[in-house]
PDB file of N, CA and C in Angstrom:
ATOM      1  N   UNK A   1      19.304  53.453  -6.722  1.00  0.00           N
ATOM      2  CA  UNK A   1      18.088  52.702  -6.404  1.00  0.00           C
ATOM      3  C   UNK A   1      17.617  51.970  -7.657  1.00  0.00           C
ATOM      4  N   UNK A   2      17.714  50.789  -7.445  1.00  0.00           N
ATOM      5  CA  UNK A   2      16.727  49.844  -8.394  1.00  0.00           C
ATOM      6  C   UNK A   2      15.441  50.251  -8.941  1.00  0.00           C
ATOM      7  N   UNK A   3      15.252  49.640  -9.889  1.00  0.00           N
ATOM      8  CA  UNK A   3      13.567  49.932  -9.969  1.00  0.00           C
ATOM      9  C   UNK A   3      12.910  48.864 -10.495  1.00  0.00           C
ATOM     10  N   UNK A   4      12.038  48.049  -9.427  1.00  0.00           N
ATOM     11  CA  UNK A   4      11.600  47.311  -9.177  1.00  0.00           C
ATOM     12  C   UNK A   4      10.946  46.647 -10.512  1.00  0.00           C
ATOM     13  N   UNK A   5      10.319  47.530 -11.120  1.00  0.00           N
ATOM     14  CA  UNK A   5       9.342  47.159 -12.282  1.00  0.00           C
ATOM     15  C   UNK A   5      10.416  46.533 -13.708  1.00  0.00           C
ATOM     16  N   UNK A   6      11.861  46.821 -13.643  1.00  0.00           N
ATOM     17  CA  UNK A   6      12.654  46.114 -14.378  1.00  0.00           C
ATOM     18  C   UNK A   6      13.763  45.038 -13.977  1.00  0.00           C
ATOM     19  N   UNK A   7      13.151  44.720 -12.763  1.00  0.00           N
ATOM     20  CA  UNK A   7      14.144  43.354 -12.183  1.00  0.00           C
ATOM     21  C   UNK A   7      13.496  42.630 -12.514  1.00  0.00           C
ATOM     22  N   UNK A   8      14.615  41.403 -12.601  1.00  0.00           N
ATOM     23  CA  UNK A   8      14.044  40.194 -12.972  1.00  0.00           C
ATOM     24  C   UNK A   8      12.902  39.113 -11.936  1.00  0.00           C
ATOM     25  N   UNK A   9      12.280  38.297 -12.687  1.00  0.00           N
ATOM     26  CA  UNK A   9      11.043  37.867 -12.127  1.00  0.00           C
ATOM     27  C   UNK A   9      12.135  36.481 -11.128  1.00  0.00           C
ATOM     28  N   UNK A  10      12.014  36.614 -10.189  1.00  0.00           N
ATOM     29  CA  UNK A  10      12.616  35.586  -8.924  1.00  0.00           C
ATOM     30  C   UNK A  10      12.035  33.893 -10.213  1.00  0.00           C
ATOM     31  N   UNK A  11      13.434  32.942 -10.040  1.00  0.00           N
ATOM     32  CA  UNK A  11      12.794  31.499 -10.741  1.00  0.00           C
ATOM     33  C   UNK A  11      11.444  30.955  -9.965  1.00  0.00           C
ATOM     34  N   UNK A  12      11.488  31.410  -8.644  1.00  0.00           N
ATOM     35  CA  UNK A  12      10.148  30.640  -7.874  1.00  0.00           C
ATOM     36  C   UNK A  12       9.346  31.559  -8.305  1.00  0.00           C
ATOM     37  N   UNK A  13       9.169  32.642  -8.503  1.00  0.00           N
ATOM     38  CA  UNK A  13       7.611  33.156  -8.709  1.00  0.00           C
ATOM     39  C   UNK A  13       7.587  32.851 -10.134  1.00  0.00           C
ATOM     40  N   UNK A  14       8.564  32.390 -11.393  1.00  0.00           N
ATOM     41  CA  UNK A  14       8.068  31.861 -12.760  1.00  0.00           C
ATOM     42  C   UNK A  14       7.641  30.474 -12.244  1.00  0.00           C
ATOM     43  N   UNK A  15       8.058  29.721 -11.756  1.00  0.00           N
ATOM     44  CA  UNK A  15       7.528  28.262 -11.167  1.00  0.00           C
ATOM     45  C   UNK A  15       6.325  28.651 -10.564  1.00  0.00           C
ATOM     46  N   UNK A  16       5.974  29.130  -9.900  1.00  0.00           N
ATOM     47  CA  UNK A  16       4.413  29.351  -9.655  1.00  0.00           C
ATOM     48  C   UNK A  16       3.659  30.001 -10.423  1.00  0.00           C
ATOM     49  N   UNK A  17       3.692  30.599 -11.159  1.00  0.00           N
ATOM     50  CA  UNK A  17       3.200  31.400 -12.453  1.00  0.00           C
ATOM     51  C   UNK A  17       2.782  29.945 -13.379  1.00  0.00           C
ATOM     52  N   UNK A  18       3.932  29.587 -13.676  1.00  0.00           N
ATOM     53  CA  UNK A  18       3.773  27.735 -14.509  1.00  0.00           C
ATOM     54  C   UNK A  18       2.535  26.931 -13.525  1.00  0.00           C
ATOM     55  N   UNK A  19       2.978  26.599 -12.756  1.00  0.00           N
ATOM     56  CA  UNK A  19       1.786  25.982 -11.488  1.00  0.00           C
ATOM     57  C   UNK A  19       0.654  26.307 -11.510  1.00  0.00           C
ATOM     58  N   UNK A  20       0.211  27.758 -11.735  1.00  0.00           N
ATOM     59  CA  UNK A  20      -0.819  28.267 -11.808  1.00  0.00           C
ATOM     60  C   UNK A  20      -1.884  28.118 -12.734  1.00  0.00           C
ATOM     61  N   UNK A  21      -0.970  27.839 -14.371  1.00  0.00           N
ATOM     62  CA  UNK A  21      -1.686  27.727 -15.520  1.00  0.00           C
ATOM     63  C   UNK A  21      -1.933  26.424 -15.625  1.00  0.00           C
ATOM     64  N   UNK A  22      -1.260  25.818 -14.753  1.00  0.00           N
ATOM     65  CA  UNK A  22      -1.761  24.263 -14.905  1.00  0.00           C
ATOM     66  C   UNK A  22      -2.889  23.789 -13.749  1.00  0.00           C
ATOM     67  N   UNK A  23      -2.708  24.735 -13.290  1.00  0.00           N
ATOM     68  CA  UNK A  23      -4.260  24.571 -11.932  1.00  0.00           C
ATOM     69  C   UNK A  23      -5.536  24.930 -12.637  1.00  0.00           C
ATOM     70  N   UNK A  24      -6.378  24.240 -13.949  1.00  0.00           N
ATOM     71  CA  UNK A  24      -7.405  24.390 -14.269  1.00  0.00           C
ATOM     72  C   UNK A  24      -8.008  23.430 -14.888  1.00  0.00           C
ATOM     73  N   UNK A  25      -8.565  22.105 -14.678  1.00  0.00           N
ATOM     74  CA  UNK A  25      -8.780  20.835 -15.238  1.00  0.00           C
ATOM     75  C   UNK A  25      -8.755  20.918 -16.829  1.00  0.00           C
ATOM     76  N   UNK A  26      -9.228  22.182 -17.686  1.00  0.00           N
ATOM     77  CA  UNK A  26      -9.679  22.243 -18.921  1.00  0.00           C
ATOM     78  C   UNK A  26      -8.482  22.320 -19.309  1.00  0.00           C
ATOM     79  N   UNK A  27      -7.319  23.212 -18.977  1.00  0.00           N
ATOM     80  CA  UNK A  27      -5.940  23.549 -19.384  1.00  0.00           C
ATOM     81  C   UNK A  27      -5.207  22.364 -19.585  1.00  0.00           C
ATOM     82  N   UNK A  28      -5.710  21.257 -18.205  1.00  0.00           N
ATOM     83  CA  UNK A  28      -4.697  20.541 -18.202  1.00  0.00           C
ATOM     84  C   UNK A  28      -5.327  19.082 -19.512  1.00  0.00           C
ATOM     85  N   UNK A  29      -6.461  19.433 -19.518  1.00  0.00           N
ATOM     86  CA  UNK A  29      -7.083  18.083 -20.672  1.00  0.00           C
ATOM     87  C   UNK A  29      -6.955  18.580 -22.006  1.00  0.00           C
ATOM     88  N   UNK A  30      -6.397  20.263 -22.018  1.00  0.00           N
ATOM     89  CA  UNK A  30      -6.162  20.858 -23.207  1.00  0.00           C
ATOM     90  C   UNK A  30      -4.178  19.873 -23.884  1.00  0.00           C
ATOM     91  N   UNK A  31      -3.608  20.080 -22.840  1.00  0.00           N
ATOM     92  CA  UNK A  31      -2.341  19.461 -23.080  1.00  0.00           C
ATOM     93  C   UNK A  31      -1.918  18.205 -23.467  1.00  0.00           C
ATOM     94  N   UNK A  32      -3.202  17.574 -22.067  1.00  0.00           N
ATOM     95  CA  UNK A  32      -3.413  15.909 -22.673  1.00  0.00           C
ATOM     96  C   UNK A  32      -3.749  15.478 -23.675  1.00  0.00           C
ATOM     97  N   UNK A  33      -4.765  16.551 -24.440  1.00  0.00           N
ATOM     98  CA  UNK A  33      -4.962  16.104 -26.340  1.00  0.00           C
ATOM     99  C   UNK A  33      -3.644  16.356 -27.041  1.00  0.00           C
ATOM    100  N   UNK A  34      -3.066  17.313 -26.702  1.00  0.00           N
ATOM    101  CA  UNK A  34      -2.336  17.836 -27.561  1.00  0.00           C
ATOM    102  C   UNK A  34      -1.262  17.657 -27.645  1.00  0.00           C
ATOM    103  N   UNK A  35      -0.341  16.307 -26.271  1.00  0.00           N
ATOM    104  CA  UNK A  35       0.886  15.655 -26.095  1.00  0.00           C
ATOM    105  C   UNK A  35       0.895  14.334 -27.279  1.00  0.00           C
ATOM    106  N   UNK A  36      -0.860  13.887 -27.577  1.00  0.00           N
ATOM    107  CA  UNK A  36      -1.000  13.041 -28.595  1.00  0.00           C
ATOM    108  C   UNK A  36      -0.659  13.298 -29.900  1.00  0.00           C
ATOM    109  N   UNK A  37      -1.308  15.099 -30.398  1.00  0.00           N
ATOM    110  CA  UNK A  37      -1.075  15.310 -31.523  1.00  0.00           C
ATOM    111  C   UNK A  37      -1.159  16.614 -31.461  1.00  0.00           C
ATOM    112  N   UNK A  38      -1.185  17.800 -32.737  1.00  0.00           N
ATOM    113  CA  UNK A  38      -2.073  19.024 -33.113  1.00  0.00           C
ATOM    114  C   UNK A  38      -3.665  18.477 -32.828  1.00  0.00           C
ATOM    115  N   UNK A  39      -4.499  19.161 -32.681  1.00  0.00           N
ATOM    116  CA  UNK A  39      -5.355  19.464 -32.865  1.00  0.00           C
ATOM    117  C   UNK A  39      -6.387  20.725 -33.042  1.00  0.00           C
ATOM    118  N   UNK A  40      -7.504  20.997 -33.886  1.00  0.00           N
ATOM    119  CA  UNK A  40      -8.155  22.188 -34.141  1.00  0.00           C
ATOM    120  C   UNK A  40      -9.032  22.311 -32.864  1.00  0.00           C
ATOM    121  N   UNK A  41      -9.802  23.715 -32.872  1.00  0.00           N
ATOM    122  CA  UNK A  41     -10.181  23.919 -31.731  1.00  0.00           C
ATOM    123  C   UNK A  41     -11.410  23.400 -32.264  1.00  0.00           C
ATOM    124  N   UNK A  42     -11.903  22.537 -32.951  1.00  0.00           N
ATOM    125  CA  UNK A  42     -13.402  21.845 -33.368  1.00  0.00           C
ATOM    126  C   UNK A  42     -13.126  20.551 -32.825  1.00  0.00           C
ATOM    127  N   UNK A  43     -12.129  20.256 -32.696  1.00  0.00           N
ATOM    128  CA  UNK A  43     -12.111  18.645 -32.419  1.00  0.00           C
ATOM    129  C   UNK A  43     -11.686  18.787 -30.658  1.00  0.00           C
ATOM    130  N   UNK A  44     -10.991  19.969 -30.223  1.00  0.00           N
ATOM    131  CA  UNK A  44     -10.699  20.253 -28.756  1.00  0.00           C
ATOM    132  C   UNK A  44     -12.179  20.297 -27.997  1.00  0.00           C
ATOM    133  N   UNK A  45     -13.367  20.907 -28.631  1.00  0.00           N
ATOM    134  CA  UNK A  45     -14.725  20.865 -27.993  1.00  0.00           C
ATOM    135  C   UNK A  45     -15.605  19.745 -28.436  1.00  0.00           C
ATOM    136  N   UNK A  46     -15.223  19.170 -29.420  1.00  0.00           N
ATOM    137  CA  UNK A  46     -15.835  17.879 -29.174  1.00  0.00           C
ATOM    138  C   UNK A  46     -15.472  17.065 -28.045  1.00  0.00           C
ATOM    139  N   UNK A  47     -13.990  16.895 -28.070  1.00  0.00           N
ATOM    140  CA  UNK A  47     -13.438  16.320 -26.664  1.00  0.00           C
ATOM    141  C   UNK A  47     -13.686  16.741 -24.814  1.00  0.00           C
ATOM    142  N   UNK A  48     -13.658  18.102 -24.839  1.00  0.00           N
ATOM    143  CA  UNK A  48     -14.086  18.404 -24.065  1.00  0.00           C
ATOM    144  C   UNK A  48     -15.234  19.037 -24.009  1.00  0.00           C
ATOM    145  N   UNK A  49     -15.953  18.789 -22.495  1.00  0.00           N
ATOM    146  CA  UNK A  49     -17.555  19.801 -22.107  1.00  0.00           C
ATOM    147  C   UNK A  49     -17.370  20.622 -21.774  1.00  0.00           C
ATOM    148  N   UNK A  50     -16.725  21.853 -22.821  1.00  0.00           N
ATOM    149  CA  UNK A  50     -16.828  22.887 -22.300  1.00  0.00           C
ATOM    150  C   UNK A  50     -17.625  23.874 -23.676  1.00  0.00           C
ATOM    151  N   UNK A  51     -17.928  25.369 -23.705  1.00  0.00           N
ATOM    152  CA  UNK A  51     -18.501  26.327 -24.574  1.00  0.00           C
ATOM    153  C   UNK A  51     -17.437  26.557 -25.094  1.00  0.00           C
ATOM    154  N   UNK A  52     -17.398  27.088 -26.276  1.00  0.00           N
ATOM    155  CA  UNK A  52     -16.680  27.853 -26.938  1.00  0.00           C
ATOM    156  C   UNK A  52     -15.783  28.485 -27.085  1.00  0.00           C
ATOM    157  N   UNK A  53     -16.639  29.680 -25.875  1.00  0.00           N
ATOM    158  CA  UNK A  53     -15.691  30.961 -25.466  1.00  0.00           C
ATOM    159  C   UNK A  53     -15.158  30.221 -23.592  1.00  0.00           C
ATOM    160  N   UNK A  54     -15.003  29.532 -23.183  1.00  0.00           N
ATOM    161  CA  UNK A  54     -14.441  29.070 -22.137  1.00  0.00           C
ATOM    162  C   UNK A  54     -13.154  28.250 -22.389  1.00  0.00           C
ATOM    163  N   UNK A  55     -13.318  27.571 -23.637  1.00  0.00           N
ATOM    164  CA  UNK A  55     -12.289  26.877 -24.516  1.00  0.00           C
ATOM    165  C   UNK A  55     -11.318  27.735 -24.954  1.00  0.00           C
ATOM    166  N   UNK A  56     -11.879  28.732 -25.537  1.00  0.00           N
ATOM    167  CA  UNK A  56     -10.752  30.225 -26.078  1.00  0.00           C
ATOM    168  C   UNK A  56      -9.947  31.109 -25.077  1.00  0.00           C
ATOM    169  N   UNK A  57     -10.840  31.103 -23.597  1.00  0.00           N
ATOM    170  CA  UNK A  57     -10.375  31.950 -22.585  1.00  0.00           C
ATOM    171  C   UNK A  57      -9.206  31.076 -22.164  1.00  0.00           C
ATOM    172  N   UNK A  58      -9.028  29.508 -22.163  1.00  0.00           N
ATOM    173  CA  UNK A  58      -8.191  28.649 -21.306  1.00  0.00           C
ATOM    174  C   UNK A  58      -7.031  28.923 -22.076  1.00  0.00           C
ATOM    175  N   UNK A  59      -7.339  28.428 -23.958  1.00  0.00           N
ATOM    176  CA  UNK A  59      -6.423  28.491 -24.781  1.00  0.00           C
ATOM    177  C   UNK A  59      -5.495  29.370 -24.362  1.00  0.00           C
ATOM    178  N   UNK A  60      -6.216  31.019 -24.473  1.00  0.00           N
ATOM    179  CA  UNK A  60      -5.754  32.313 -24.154  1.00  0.00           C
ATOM    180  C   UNK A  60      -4.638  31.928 -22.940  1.00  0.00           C
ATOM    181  N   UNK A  61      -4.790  31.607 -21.621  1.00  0.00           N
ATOM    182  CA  UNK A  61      -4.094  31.080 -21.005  1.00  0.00           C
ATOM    183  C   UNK A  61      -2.344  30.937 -21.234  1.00  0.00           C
ATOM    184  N   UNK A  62      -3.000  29.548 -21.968  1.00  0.00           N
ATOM    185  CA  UNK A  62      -1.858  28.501 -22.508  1.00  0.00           C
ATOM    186  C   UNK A  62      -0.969  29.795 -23.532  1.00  0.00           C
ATOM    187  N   UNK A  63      -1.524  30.063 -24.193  1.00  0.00           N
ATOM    188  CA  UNK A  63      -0.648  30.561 -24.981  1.00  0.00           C
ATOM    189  C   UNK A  63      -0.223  31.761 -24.534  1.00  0.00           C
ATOM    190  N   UNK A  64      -0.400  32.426 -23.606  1.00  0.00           N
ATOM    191  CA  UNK A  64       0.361  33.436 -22.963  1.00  0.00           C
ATOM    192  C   UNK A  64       1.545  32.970 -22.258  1.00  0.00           C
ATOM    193  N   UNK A  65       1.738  31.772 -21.595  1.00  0.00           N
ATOM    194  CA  UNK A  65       2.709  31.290 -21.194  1.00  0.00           C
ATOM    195  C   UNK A  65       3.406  30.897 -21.747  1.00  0.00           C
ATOM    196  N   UNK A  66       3.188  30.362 -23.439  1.00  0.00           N
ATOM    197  CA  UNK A  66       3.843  29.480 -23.863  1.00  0.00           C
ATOM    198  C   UNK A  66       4.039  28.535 -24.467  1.00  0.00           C
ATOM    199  N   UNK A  67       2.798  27.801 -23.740  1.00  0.00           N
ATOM    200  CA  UNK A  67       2.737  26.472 -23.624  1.00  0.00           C
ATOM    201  C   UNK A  67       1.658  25.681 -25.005  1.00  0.00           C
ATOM    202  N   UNK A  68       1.429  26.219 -25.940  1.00  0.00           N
ATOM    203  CA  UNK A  68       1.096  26.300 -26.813  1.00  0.00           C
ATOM    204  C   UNK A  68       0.987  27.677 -28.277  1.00  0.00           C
ATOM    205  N   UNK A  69       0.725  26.720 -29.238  1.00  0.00           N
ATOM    206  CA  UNK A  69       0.286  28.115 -30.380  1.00  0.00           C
ATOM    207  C   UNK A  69      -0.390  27.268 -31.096  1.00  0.00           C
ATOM    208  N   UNK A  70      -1.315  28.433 -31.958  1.00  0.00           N
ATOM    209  CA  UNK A  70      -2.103  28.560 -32.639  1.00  0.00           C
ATOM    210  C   UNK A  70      -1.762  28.067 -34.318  1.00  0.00           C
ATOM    211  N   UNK A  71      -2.090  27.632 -35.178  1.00  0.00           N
ATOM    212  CA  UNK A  71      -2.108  27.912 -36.600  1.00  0.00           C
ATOM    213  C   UNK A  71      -3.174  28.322 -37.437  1.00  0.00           C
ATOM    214  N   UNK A  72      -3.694  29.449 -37.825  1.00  0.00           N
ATOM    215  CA  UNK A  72      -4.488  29.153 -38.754  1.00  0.00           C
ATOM    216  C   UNK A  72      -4.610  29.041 -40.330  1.00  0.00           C
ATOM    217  N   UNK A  73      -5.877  28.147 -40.740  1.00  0.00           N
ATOM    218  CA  UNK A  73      -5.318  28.052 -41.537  1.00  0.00           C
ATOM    219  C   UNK A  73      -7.173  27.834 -42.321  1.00  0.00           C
ATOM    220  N   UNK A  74      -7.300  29.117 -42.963  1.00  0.00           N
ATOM    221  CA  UNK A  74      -8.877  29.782 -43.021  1.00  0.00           C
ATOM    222  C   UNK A  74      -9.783  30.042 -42.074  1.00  0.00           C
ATOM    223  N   UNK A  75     -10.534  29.039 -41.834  1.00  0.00           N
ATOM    224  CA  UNK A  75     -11.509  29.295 -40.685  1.00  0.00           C
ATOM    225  C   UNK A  75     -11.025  28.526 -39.790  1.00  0.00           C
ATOM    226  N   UNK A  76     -10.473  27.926 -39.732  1.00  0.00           N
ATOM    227  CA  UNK A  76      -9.737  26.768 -38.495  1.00  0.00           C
ATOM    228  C   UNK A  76      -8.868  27.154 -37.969  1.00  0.00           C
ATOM    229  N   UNK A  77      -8.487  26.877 -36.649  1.00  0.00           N
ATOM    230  CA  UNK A  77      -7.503  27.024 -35.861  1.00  0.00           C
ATOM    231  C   UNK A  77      -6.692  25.653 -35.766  1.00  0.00           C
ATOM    232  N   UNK A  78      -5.686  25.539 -35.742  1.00  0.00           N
ATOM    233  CA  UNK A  78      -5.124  24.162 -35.250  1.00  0.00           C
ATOM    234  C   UNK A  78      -3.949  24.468 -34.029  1.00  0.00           C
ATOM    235  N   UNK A  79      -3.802  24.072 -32.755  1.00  0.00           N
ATOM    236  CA  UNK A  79      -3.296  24.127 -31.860  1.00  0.00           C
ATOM    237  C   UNK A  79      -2.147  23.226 -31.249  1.00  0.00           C
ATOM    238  N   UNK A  80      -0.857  23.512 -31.019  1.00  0.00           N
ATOM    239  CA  UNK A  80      -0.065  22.404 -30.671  1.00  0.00           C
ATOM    240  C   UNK A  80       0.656  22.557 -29.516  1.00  0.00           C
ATOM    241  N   UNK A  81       1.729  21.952 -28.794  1.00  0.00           N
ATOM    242  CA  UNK A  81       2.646  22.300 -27.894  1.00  0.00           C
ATOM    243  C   UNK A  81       3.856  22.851 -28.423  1.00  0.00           C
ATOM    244  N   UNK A  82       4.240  23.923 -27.770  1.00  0.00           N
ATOM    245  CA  UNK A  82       5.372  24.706 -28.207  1.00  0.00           C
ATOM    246  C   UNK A  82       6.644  23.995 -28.085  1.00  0.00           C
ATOM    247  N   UNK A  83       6.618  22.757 -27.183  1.00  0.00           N
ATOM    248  CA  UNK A  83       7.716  22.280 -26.774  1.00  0.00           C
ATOM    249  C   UNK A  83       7.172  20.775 -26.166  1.00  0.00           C
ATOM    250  N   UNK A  84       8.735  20.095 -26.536  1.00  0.00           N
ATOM    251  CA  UNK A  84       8.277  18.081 -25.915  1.00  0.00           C
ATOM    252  C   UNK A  84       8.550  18.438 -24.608  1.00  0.00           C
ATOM    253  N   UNK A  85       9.344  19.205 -23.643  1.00  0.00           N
ATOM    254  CA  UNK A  85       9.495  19.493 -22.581  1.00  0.00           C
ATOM    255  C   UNK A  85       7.887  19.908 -22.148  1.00  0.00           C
ATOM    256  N   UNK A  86       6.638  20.378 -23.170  1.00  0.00           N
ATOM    257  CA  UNK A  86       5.556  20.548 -22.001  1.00  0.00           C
ATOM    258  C   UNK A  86       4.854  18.732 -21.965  1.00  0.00           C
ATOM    259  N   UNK A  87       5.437  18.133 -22.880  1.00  0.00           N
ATOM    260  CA  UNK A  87       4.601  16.871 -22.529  1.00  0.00           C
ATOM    261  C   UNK A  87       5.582  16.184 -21.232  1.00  0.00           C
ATOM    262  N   UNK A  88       7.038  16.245 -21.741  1.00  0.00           N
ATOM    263  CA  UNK A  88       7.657  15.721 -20.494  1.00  0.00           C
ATOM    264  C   UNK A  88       7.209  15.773 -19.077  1.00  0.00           C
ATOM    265  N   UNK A  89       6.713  17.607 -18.959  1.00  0.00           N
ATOM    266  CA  UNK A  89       5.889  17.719 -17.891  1.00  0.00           C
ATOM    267  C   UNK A  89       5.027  17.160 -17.445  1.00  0.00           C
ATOM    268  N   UNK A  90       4.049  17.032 -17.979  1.00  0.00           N
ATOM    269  CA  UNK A  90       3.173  16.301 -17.884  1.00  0.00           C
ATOM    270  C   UNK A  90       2.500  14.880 -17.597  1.00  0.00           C
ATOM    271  N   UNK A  91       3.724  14.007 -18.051  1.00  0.00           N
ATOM    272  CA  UNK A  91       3.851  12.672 -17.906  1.00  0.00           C
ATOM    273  C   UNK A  91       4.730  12.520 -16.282  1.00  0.00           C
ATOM    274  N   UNK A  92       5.857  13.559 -16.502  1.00  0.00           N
ATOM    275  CA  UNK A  92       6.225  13.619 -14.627  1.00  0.00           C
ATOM    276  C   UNK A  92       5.265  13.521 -13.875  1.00  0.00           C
ATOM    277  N   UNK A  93       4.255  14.571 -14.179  1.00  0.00           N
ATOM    278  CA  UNK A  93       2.978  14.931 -13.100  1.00  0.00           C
ATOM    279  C   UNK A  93       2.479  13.320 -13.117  1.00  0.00           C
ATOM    280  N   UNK A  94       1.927  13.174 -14.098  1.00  0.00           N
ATOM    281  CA  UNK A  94       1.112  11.566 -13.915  1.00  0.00           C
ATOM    282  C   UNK A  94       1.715  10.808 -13.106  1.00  0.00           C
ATOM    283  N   UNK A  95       3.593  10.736 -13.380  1.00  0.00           N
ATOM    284  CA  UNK A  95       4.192   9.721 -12.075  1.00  0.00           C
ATOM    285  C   UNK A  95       4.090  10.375 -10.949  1.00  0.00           C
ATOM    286  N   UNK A  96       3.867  11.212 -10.911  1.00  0.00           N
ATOM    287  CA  UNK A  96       4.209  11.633  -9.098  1.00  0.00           C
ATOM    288  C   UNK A  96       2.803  11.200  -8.633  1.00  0.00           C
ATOM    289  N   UNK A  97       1.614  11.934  -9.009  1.00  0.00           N
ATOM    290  CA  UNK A  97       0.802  11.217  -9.080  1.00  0.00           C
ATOM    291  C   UNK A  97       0.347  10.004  -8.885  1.00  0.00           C
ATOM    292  N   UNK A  98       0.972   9.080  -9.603  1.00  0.00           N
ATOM    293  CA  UNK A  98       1.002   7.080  -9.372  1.00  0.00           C
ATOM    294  C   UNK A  98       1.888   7.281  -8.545  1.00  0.00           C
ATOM    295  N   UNK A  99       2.370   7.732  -8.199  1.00  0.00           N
ATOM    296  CA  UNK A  99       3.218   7.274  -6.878  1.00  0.00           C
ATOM    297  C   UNK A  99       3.051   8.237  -5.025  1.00  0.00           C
ATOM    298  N   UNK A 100       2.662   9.058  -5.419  1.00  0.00           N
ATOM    299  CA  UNK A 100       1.770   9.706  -4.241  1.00  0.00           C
ATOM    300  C   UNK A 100       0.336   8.511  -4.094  1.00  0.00           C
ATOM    301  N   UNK A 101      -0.477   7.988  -5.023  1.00  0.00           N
ATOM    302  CA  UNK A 101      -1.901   7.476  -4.967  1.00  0.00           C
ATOM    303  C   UNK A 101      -1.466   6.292  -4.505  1.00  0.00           C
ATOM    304  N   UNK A 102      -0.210   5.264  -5.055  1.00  0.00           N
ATOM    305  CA  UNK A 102       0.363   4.294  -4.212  1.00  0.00           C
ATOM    306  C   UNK A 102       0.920   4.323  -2.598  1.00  0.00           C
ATOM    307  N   UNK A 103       1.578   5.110  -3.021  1.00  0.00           N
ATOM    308  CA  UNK A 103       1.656   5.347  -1.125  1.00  0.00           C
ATOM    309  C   UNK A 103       0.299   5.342  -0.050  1.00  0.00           C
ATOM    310  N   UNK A 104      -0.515   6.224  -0.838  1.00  0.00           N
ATOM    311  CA  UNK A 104      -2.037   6.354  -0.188  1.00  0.00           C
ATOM    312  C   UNK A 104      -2.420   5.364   0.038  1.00  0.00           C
ATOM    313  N   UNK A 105      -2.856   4.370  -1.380  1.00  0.00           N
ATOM    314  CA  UNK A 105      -3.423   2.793  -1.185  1.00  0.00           C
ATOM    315  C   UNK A 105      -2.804   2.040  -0.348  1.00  0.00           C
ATOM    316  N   UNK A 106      -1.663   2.605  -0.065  1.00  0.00           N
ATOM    317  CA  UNK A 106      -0.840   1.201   0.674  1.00  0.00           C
ATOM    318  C   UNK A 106      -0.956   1.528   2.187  1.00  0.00           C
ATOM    319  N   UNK A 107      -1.206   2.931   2.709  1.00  0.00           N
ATOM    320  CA  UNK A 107      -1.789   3.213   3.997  1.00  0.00           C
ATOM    321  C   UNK A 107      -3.064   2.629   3.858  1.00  0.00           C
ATOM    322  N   UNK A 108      -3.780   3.113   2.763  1.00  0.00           N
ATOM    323  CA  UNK A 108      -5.517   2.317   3.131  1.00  0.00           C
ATOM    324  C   UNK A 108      -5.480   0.925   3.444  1.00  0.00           C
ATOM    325  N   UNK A 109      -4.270   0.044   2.934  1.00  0.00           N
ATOM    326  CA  UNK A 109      -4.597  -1.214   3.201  1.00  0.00           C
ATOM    327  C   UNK A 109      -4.104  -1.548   4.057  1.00  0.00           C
ATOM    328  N   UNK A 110      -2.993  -1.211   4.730  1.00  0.00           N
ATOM    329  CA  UNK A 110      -2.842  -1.475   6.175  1.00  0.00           C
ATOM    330  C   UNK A 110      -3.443  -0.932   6.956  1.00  0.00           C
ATOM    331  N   UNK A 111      -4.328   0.232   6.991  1.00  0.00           N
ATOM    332  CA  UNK A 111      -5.641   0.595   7.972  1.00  0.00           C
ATOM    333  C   UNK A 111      -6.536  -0.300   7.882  1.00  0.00           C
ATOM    334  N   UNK A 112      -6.720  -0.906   6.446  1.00  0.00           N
ATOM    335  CA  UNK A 112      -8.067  -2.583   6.437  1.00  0.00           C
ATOM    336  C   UNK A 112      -7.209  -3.166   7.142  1.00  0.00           C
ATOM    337  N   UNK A 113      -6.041  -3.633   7.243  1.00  0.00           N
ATOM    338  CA  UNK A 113      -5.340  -4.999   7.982  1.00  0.00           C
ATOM    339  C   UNK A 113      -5.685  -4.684   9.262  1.00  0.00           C
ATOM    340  N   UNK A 114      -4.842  -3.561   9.678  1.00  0.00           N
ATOM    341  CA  UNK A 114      -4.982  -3.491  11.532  1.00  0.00           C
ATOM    342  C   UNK A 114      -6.289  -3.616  11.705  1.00  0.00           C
ATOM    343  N   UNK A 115      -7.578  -2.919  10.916  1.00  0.00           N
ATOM    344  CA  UNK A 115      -8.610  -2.937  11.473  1.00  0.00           C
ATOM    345  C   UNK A 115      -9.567  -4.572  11.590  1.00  0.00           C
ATOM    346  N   UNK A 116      -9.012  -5.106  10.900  1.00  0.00           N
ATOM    347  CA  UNK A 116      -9.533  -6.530  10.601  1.00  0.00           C
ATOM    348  C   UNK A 116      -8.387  -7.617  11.471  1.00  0.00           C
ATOM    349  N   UNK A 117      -7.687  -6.836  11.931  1.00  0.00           N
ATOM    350  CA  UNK A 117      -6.491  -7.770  13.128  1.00  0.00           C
ATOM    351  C   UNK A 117      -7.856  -7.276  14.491  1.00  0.00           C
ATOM    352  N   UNK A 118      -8.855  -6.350  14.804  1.00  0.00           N
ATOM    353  CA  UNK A 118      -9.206  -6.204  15.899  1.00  0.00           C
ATOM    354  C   UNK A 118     -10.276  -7.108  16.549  1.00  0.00           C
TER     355      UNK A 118
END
């Protein structure tokens, strides 16, 4: 008999695990600074409206997965992507995105046409 608690994690439940950490607007505007450059967590809350400790809990997040680390370096933190594969991600998302929102617009405007053919 197997034992469950040392099999490996199925690739779809790590793909939803990934999915998951990116389901949080702050997480995901955390990446969008940080596909630009490093940044410290002083310049991450200037950028974003969020507190402090809500900024640290998301971080916490990110960096359990991965998807970032930490440097410090005295009182500062400076934060980056662990990998160009998480920006790659990211820029995918944006196309699917522009191209799901195009499809949409292009139903909205043939719902204005037919409706303006009546």
């Amino acid at each position: 008999m197997t034992n469950a608690s040392h099999s490996p994690v199925p690739l779809y439940r790590a793909k939803a695990e990934l999915f998951k950490t990116l389901g949080h607007p702050v997480r995901i505007r955390v990446l969008e600074l940080l596909i630009e450059r490093p940044h410290t967590v002083s310049e991450l809350l200037d950028a974003i409206d969020i507190v402090p400790s809500s900024l640290s809990q998301q971080l916490a997040v990110l960096r359990r997965q991965g998807m970032v680390v930490g440097q410090r370096d005295g009182a500062s933190v400076t934060y980056e992507l662990t990998s160009e594969k998480v920006a790659e991600m990211m820029n995918a998302a944006r196309g699917v995105l522009r191209e799901l929102l195009s499809d949409r617009m292009a139903l909205f405007d043939a719902l204005g046409a037919e409706s303006s053919d009546r």
